[in-house]
N, C-alpha and C. Protein backbone atom coordinates (compact mmCIF):
# COMPACT_ATOMS: atom_id res chain seq x y z
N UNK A 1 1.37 9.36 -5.47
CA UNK A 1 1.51 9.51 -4.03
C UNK A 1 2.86 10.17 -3.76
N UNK A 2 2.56 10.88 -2.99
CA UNK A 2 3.77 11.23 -2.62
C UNK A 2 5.33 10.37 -2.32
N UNK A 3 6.40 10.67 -2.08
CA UNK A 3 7.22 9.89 -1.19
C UNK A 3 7.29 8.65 -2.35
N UNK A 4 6.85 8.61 -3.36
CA UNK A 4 7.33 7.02 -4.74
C UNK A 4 7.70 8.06 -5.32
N UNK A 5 8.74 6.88 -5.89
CA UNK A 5 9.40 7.84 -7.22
C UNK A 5 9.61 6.53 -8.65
N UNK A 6 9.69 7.18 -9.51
CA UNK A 6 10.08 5.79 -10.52
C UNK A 6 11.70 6.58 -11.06
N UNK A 7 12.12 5.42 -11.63
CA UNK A 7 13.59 5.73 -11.96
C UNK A 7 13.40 5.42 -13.56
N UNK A 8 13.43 5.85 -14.50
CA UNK A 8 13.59 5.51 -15.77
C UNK A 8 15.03 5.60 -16.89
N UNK A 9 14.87 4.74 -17.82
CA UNK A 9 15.97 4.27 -18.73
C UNK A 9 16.11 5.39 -19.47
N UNK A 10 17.14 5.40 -20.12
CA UNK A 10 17.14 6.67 -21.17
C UNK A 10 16.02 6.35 -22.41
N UNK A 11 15.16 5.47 -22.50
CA UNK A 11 13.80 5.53 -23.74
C UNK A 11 12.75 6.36 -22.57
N UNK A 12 13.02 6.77 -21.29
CA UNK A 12 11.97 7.53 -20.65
C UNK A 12 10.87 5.68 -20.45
N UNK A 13 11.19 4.50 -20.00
CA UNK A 13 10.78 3.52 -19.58
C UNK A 13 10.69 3.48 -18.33
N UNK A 14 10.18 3.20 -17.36
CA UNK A 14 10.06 2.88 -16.28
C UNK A 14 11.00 1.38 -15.81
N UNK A 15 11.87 1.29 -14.65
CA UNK A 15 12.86 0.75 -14.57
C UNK A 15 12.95 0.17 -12.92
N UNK A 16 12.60 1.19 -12.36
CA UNK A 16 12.69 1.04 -10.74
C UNK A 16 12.00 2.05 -9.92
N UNK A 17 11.36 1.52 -8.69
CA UNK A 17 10.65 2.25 -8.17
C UNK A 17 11.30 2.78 -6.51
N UNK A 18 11.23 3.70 -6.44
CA UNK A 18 11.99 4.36 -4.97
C UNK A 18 10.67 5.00 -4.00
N UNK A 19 10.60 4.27 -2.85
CA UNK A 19 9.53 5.03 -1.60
C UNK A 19 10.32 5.32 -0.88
N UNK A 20 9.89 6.44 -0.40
CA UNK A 20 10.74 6.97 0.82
C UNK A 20 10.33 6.00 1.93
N UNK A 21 11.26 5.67 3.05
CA UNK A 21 10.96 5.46 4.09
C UNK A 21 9.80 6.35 4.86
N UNK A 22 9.94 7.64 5.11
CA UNK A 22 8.94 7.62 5.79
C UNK A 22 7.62 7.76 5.22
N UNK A 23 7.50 7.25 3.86
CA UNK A 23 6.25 7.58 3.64
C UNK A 23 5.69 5.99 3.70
N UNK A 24 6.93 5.30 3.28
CA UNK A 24 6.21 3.51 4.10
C UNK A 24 5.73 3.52 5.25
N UNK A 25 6.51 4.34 6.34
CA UNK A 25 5.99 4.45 7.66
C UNK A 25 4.30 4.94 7.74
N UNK A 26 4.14 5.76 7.27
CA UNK A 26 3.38 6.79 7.93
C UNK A 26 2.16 6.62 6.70
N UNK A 27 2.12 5.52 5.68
CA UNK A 27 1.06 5.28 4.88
C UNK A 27 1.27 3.70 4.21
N UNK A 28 1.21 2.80 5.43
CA UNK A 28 2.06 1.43 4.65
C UNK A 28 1.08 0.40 4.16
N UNK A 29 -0.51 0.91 4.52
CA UNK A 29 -1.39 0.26 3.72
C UNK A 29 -1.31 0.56 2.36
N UNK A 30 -1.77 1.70 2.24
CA UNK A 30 -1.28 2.73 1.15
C UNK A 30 -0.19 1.69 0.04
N UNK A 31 0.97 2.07 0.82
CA UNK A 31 2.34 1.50 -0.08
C UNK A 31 1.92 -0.19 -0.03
N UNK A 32 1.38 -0.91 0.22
CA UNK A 32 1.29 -1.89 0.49
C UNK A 32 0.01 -2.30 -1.09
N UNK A 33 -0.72 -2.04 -0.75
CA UNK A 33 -1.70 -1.21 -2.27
C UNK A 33 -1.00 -1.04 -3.11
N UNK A 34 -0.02 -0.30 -3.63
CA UNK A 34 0.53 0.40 -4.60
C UNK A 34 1.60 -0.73 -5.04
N UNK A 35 1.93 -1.34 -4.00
CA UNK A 35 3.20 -2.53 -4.59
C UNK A 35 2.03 -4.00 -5.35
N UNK A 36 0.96 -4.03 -4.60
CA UNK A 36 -0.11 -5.13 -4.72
C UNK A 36 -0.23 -4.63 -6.74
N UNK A 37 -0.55 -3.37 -6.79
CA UNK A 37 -0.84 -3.04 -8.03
C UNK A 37 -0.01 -3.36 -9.15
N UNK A 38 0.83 -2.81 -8.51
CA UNK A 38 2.64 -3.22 -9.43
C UNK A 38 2.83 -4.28 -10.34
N UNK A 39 2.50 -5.28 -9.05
CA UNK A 39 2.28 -7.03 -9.37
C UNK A 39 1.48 -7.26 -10.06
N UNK A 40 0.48 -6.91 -9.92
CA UNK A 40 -0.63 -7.33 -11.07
C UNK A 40 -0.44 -6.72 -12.38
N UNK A 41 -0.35 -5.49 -12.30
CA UNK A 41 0.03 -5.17 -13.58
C UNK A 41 1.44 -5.36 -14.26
N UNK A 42 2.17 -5.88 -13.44
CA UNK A 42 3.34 -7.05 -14.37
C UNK A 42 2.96 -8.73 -14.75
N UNK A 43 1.87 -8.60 -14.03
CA UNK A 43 1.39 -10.19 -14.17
C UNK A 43 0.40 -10.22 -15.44
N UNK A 44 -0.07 -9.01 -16.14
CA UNK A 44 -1.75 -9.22 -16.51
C UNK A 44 -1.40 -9.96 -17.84
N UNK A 45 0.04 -10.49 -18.25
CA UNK A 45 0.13 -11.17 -19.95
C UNK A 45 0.26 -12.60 -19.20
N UNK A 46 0.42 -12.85 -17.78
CA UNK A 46 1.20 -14.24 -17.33
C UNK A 46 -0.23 -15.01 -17.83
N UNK A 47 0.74 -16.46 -18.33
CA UNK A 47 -0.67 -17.57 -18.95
C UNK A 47 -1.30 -18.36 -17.92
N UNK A 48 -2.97 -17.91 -17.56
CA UNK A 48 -3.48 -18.14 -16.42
C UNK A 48 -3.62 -19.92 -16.65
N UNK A 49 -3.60 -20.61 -15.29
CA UNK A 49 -3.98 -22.46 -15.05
C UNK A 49 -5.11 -22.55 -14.38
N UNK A 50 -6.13 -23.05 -14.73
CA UNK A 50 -6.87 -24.13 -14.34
C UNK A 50 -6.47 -24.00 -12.32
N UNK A 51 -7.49 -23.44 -11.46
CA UNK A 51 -7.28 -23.71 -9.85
C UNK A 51 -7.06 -24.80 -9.41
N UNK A 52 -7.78 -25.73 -10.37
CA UNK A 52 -7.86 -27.48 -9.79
C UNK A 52 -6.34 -27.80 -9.87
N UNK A 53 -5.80 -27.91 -11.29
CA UNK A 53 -4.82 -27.73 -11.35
C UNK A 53 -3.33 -27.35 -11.14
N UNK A 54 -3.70 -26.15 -10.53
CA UNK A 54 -2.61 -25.69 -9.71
C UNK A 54 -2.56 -26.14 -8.33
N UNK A 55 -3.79 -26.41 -7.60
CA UNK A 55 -3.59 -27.24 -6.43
C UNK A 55 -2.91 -28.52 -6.80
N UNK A 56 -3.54 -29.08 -7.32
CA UNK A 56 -2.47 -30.17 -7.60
C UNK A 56 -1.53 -30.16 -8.09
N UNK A 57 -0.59 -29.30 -8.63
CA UNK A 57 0.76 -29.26 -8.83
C UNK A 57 1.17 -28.70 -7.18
N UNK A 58 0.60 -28.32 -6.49
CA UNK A 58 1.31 -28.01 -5.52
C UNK A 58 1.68 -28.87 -4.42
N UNK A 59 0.27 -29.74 -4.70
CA UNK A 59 0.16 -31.18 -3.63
C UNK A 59 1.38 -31.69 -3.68
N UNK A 60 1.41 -32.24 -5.39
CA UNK A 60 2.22 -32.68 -6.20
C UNK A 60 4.16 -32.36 -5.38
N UNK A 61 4.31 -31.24 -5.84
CA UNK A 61 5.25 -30.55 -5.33
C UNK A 61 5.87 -30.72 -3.87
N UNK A 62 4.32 -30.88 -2.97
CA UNK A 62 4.54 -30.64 -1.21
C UNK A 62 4.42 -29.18 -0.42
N UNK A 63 4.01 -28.57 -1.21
CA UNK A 63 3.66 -27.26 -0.34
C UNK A 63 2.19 -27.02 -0.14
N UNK A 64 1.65 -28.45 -0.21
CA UNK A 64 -0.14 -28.07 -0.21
C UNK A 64 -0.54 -29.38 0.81
């Protein structure tokens, strides 16, 4: 997409990501999508729990 940029390390790694303002403006579902993606694909090694489970750690906790 236009208006993203990635910033990379000297191994040519990916490091940081730059949107222009106006392209948040003027396409922020869009960018909104593209950050949603981000996340998941930094998440896809995280070790998945049990739903039951995680509700109840949250009960547990107080935020449920």
């Amino acid at each position: 997409m236009e208006g993203i940029s990635y910033i990379t390390d000297n191994h040519n790694r990916k490091t940081a990501v730059v949107i222009d303002l106006k392209t948040i403006e003027e396409h922020e579902d869009d960018v909104h999508d593209f950050i949603d993606a981000l996340i998941a694909e930094s998440r896809k090694n995280d070790e998945l729990i049990d739903w039951d489970k995680a509700k109840q750690d949250l009960k547990s906790a107080g935020k449920l």
